[in-house]
Protein backbone atom coordinates (compact mmCIF):
# COMPACT_ATOMS: atom_id res chain seq x y z
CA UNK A 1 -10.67 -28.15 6.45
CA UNK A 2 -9.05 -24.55 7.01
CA UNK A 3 -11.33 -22.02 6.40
CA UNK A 4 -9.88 -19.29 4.11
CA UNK A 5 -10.25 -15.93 5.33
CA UNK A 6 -10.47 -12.60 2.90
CA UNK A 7 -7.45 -10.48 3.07
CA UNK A 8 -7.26 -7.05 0.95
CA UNK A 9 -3.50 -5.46 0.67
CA UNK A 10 -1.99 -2.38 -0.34
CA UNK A 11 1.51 -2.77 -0.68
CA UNK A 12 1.64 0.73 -1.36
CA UNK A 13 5.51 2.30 -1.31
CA UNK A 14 5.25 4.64 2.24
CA UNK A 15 3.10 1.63 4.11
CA UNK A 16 1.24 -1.69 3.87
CA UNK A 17 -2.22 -0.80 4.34
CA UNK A 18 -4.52 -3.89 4.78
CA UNK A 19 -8.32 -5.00 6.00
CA UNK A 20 -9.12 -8.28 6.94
CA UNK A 21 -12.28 -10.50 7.08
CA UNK A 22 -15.41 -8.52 7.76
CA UNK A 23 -13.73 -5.18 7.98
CA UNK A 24 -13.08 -6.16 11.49
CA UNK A 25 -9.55 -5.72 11.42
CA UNK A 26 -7.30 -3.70 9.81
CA UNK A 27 -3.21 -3.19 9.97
CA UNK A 28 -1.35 0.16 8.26
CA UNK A 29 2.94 -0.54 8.34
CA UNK A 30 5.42 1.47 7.04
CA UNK A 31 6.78 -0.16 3.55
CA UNK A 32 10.83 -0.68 5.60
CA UNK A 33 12.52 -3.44 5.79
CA UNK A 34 16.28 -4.59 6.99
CA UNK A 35 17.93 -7.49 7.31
CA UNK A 36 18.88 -8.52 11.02
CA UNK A 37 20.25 -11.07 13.22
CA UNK A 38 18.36 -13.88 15.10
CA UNK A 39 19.54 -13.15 18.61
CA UNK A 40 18.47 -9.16 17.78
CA UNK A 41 19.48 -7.48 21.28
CA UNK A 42 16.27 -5.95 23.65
CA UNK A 43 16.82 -3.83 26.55
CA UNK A 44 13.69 -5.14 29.18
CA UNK A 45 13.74 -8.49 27.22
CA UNK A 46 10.92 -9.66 30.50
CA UNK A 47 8.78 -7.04 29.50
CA UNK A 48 8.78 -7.64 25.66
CA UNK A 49 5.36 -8.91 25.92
CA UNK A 50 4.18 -5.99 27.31
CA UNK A 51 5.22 -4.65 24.18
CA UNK A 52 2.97 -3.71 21.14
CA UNK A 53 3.85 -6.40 18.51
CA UNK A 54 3.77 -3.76 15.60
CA UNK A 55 6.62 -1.85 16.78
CA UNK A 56 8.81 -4.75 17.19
CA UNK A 57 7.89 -7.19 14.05
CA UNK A 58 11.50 -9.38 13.84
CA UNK A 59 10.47 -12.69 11.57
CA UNK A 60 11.94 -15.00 9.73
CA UNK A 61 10.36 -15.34 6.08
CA UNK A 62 10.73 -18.94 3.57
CA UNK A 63 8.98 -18.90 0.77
CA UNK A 64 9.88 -20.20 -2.74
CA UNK A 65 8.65 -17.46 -4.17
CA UNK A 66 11.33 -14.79 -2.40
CA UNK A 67 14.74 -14.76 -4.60
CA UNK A 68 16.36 -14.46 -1.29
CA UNK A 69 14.98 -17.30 1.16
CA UNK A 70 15.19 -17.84 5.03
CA UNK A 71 16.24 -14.31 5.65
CA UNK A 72 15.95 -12.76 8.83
CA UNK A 73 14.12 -9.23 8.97
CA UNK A 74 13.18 -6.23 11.26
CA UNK A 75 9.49 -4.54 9.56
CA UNK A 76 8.44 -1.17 9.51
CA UNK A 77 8.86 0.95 12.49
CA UNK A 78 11.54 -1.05 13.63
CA UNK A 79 13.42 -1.64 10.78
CA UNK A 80 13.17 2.55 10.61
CA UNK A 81 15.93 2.32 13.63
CA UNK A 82 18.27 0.07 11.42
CA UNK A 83 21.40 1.63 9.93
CA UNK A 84 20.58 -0.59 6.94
CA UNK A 85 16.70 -0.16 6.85
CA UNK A 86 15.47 -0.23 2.96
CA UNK A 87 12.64 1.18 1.08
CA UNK A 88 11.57 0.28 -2.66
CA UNK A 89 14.17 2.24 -4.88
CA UNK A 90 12.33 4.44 -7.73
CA UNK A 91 11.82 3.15 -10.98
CA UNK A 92 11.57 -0.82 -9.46
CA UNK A 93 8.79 -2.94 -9.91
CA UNK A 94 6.22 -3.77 -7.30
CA UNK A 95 6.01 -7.40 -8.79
CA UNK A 96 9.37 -8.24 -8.99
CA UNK A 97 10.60 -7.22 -5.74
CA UNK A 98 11.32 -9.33 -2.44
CA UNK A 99 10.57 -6.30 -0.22
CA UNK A 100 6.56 -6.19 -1.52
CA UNK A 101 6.37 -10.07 -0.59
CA UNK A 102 8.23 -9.64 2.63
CA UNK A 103 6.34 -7.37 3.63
CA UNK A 104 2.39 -8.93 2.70
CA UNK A 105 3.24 -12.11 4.25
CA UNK A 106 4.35 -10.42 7.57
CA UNK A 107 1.22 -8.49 7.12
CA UNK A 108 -0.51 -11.52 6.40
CA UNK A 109 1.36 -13.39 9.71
CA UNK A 110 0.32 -10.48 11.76
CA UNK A 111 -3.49 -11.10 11.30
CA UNK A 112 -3.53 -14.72 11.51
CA UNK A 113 -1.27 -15.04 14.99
CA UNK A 114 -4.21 -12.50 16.59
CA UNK A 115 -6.19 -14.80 19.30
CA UNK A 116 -9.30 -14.06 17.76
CA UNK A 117 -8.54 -16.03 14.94
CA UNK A 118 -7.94 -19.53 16.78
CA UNK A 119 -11.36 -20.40 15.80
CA UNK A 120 -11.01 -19.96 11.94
CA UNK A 121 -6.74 -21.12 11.53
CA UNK A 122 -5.53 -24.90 13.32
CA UNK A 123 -3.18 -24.45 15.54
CA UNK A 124 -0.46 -27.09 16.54
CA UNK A 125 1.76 -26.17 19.52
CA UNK A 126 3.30 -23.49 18.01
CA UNK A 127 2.70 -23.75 14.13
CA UNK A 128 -0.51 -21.93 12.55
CA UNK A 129 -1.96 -22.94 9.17
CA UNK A 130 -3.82 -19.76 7.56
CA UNK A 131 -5.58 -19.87 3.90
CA UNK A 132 -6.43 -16.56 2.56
CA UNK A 133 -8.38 -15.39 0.04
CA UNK A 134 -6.60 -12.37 -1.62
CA UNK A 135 -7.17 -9.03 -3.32
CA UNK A 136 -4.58 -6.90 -4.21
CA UNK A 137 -3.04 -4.33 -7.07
CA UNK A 138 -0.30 -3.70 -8.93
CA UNK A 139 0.23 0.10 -10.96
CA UNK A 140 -1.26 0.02 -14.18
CA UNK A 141 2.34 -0.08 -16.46
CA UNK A 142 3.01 -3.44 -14.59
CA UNK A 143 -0.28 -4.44 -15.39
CA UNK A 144 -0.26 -3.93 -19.30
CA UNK A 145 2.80 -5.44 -19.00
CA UNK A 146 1.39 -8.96 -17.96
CA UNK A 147 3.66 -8.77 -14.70
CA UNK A 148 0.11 -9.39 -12.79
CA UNK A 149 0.11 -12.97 -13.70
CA UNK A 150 3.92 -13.74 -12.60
CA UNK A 151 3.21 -11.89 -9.08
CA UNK A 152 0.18 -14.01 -8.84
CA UNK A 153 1.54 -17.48 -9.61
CA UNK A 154 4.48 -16.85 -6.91
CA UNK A 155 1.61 -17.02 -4.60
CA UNK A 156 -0.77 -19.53 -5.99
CA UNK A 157 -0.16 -23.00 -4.94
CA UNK A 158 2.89 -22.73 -2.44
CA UNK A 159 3.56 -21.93 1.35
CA UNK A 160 4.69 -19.35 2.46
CA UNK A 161 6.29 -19.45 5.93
CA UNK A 162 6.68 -15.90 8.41
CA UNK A 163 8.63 -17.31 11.89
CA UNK A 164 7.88 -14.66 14.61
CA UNK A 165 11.66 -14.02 16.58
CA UNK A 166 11.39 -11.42 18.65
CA UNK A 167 8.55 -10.04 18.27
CA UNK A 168 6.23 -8.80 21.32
CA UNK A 169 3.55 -11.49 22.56
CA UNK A 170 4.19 -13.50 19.03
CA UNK A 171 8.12 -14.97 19.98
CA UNK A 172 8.82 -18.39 18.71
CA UNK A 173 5.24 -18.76 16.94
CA UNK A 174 5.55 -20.10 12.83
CA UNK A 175 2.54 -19.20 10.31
CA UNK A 176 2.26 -20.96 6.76
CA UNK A 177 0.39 -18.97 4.63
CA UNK A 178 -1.26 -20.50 1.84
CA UNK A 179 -3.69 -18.88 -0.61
CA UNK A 180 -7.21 -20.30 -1.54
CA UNK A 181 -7.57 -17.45 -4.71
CA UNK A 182 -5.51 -14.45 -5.33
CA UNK A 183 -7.19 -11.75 -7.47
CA UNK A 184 -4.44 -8.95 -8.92
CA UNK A 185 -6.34 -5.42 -10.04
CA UNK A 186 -5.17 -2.66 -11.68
CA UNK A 187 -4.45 0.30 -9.34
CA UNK A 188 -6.38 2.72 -11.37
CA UNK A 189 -9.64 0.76 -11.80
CA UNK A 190 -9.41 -0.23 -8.13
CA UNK A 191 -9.29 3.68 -7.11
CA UNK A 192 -12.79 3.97 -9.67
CA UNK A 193 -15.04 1.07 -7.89
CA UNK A 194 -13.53 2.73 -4.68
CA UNK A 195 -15.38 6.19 -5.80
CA UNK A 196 -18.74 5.00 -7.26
CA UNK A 197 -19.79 1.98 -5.04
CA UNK A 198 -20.01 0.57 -1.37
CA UNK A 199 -18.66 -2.43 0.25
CA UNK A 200 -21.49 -4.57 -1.38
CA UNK A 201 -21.07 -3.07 -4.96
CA UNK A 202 -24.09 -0.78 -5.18
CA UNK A 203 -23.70 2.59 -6.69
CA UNK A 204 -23.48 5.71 -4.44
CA UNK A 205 -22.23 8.08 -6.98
CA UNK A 206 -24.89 7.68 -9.45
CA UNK A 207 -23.27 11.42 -10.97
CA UNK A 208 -20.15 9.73 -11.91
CA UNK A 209 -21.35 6.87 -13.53
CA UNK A 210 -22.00 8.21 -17.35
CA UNK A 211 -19.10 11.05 -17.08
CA UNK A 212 -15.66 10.48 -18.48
CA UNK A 213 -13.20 11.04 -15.89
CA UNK A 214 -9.81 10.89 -15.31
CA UNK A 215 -7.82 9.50 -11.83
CA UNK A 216 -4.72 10.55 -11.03
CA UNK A 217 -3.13 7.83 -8.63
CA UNK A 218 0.28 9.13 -7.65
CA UNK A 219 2.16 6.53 -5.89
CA UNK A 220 5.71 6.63 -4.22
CA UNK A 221 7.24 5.12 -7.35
CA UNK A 222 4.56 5.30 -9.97
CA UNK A 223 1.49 7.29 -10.67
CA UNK A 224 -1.43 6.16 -12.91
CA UNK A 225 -3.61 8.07 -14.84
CA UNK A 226 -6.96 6.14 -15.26
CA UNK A 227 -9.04 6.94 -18.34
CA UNK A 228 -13.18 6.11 -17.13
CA UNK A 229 -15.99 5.99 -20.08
CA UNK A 230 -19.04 3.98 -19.96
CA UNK A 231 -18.03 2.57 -16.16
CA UNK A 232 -14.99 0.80 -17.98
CA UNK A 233 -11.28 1.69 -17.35
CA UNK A 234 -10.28 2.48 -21.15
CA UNK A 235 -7.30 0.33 -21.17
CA UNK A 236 -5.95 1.61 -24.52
CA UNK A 237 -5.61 5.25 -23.26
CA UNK A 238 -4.79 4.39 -19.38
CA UNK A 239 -0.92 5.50 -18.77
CA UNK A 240 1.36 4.24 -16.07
CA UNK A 241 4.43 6.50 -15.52
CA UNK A 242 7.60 6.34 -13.37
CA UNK A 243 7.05 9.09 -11.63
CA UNK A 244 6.72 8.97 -7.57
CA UNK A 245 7.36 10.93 -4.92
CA UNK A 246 10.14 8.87 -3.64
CA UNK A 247 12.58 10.82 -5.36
CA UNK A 248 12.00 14.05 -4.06
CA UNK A 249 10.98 12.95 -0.76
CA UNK A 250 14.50 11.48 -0.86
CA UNK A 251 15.66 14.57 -2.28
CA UNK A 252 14.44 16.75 0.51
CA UNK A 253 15.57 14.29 3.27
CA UNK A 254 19.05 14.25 1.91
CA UNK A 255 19.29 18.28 1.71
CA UNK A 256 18.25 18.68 5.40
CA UNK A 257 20.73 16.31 6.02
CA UNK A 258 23.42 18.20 4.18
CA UNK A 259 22.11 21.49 5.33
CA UNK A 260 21.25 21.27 9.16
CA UNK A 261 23.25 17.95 10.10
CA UNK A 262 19.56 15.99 10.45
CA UNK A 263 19.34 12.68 9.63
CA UNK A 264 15.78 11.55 9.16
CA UNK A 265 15.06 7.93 9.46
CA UNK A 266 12.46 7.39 6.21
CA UNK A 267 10.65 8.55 3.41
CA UNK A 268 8.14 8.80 6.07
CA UNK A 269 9.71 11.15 8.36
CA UNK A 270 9.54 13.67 5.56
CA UNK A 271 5.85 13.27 5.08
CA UNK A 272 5.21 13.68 8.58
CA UNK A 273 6.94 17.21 8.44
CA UNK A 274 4.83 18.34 5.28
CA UNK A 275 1.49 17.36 6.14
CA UNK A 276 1.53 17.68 9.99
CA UNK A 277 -1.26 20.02 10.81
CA UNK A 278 1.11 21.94 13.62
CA UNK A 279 4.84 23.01 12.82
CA UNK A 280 4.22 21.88 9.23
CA UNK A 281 7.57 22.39 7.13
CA UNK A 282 9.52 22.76 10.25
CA UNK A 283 12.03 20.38 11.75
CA UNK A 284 13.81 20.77 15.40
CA UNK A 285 17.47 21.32 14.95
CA UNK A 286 19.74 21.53 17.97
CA UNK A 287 16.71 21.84 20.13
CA UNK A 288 15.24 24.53 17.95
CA UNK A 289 12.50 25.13 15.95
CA UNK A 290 14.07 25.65 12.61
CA UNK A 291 11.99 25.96 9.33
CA UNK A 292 12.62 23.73 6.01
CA UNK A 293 10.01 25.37 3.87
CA UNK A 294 12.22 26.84 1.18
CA UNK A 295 13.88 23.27 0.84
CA UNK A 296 10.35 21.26 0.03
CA UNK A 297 8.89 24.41 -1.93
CA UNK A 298 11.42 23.79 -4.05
CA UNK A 299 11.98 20.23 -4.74
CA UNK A 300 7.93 19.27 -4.28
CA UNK A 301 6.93 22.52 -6.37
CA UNK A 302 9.03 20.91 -9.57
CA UNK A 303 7.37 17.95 -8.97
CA UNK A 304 4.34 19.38 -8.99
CA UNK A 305 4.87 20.72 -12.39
CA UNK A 306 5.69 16.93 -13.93
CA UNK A 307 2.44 15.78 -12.33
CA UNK A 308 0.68 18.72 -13.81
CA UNK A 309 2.00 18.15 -17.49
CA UNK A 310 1.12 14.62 -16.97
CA UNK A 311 -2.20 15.42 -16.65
CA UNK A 312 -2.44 18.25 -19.31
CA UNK A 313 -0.98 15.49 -21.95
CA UNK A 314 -3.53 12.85 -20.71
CA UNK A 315 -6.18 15.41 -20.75
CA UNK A 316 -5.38 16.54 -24.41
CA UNK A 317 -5.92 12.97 -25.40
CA UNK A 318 -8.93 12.53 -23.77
CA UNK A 319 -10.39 15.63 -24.63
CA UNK A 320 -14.45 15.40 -23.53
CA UNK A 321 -12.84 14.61 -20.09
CA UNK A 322 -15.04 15.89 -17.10
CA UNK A 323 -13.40 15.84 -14.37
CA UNK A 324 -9.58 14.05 -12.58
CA UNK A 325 -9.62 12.96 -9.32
CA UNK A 326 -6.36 13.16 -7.59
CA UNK A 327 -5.77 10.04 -5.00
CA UNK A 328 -3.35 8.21 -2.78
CA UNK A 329 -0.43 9.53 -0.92
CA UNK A 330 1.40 11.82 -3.27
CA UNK A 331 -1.88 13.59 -4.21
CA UNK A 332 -2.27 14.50 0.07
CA UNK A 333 1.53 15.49 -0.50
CA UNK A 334 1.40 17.76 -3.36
CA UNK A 335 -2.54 19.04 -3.07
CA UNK A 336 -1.40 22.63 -2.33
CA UNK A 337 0.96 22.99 -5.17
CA UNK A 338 -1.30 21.12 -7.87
CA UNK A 339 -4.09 23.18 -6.35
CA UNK A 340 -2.07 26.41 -6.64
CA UNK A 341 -0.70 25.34 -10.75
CA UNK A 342 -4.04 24.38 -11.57
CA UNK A 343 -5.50 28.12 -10.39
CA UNK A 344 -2.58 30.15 -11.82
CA UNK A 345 -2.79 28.31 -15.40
CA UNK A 346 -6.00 27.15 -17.77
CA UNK A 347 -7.59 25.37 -14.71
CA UNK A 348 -8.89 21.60 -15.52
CA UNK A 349 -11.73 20.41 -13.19
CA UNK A 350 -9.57 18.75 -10.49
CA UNK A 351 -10.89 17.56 -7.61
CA UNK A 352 -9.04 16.23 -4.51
CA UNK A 353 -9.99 14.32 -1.32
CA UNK A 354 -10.15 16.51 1.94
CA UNK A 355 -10.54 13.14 4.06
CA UNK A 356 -7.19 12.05 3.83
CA UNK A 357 -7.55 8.68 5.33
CA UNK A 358 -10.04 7.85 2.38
CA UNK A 359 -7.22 8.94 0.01
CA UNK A 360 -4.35 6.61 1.94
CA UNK A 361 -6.65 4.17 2.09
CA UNK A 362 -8.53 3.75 -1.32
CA UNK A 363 -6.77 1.15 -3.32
CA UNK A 364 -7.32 -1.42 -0.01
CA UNK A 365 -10.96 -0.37 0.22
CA UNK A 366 -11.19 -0.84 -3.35
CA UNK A 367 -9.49 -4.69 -3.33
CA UNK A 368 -11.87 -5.27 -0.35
CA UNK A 369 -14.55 -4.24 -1.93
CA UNK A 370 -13.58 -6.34 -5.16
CA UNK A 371 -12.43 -9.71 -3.18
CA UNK A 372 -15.63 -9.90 -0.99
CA UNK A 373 -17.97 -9.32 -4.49
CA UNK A 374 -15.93 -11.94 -5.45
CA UNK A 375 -15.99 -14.74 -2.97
CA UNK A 376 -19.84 -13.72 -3.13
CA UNK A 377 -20.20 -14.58 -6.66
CA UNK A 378 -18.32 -17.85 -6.03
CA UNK A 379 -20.21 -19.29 -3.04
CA UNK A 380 -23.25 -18.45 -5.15
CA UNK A 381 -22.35 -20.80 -7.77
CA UNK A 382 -20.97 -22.95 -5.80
CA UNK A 383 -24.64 -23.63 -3.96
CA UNK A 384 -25.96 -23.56 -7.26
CA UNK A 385 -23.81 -26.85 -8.50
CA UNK A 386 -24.23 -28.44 -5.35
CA UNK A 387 -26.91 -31.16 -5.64
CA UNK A 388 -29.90 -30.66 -2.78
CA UNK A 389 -29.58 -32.97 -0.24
CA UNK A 390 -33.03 -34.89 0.95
């Protein structure tokens, strides 16, 4: 029997970030996808296994739960070089989009084809069978709007099949994915087990545990506010909004482009300029060293403003509120402007994370932490049932 293997997922909107088994492996991809050719050309094609297999993910994906089937795809870097490359459009939904299962089975794929897992998936010739166990999240609207169960029964109960093409060391190799349990969370209540316990679900934050607390998860498409009393999300006054940075980040990329004749590949080209710590704000045009700052003040200072009244409204309504925590990757995007609002006006208690790899990464650390409690719980009562053998 296959053994099923835990899998935590972030489909978030810039990148896929994802930790597998225990927390020995983990995979971050940029959220791009575009549709391709079989034969896709490859200058070297000898030395393509040489190659690192993330940069040059080219699969094949069936699955009956895609409304587009046996579709032929670059993934994330290399999609980024495609004329046609795609990234979730604002105001879609996460559960109701091919791109988000695209691109978690090729994460999925990626993990099971490694050689270390021979020993837990069969292999025959060139055909792997991997079962995972899976936690994952979807934003808080889609949740209250029961979209969680839909996303999960398109994964429940069928196979799903990635077919490596040309892809560095993993050419010609087929992996059905089939899930043993998939568990759906709320983004918001994910970020709050994230803050106040460790991988095995003990409290570390013992201060946060009787405050009332807010947590501000701002998203590429969506940001949810998170309403905490008691330890329990408060699902009544939690708020999901459309509201990402994907617009302006799309904004800004499309006004260099206009302005200086640069075309930037991604959503995540434009992150890379405002949060690099050298050259930040600065792009190289013609060979020089040519500032955008004025352009992203702009556009990421008025979004900094909608954030802010966001939280002012949700505040107002939740009035003995202590504190709001600001996460994921919009929050690392627009820290400085919040930051400077927050000082210049009546000043809520915000706080912010200065590790920025705990921000990025908190929703999968959060499912992780969620799936393995879990598949503890489980195994526990499955021993229990079991009758003792003499």
């Amino acid at each position: 029997m296959t053994k099923s293997r835990i899998a935590a997922v972030d489909v978030g909107n810039d990148s896929i970030k994802a930790i597998f088994g225990d927390l020995e492996y983990e995979l971050n991809i940029p959220n791009i996808v575009a549709r391709d050719t079989e034969d896709r050309p490859v200058i070297g094609i000898g030395e393509l296994d040489n190659k690192d297999p993330l940069e040059g993910i080219h699969i094949k994906v069936h699955s009956p739960a895609l409304k587009e089937n046996n579709v032929i795809y670059r993934v994330g870097h290399l999609a980024t070089k495609s004329d046609n490359a795609t990234e979730l459009d604002p105001g879609s939904s996460k559960s109701e989009e091919d791109q988000t299962l695209i691109m978690l089975f090729a994460t999925l794929a990626l993990d099971a084809v490694k050689e270390e897992n021979e020993k837990i998936f069969p292999r025959t010739k060139n055909v792997i069978d991997a079962n995972y166990t899976l936690g994952t999240g979807l934003p808080l609207r889609e949740v209250k709007e029961g979209k969680d169960a839909g996303y999960r029964s398109k994964l429940v109960g069928s196979v799903h099949q990635v077919e490596f093409l040309v892809t560095p060391r993993y050419q010609g190799i087929k992996v059905n994915i089939k899930f043993n349990e998939v568990k759906v969370y709320p983004e918001g209540f994910a970020a709050y087990i994230n803050l106040v316990m460790d991988n095995d679900l003990k409290i570390i934050n013992k201060d946060l545990i009787h405050k009332r607390i807010l947590i501000q998860d701002i998203g590429g498409l969506s940001t949810d506010i998170a309403v905490i009393k008691d330890q329990n999300v408060d699902d009544d006054k939690a708020q999901g909004f459309n509201l990402g940075v994907a617009e302006s980040l799309e904004a800004i990329r499309e006004e260099i482009r206009s302005k200086h004749g640069v075309e930037l590949d991604s959503r995540r080209d434009v992150v890379e300029i405002i949060t690099r710590k050298n050259d930040r704000n600065h792009i190289m045009v013609k060979g020089s060293r040519t500032s955008v700052h004025d352009i992203i003040d702009r556009i990421l200072l008025e979004l900094a403003k909608k954030q802010y009244r966001l939280l002012r409204n949700v505040w107002q309504k939740n009035s003995q509120t202590e504190i709001c925590y600001f996460v994921g990757g919009g929050a690392i995007v627009l820290k400085e402007y919040l930051k400077t609002l927050n000082n210049n006006l009546d000043g809520y208690n915000i706080e912010f994370f200065e590790d920025e790899k705990e921000s990025i990464w908190m929703m999968a650390n959060a499912y992780y932490k969620l799936i393995k409690d879990f598949v503890r719980k489980s195994e526990k009562q499955k021993a229990v049932k079991e009758p003792v053998k003499n």
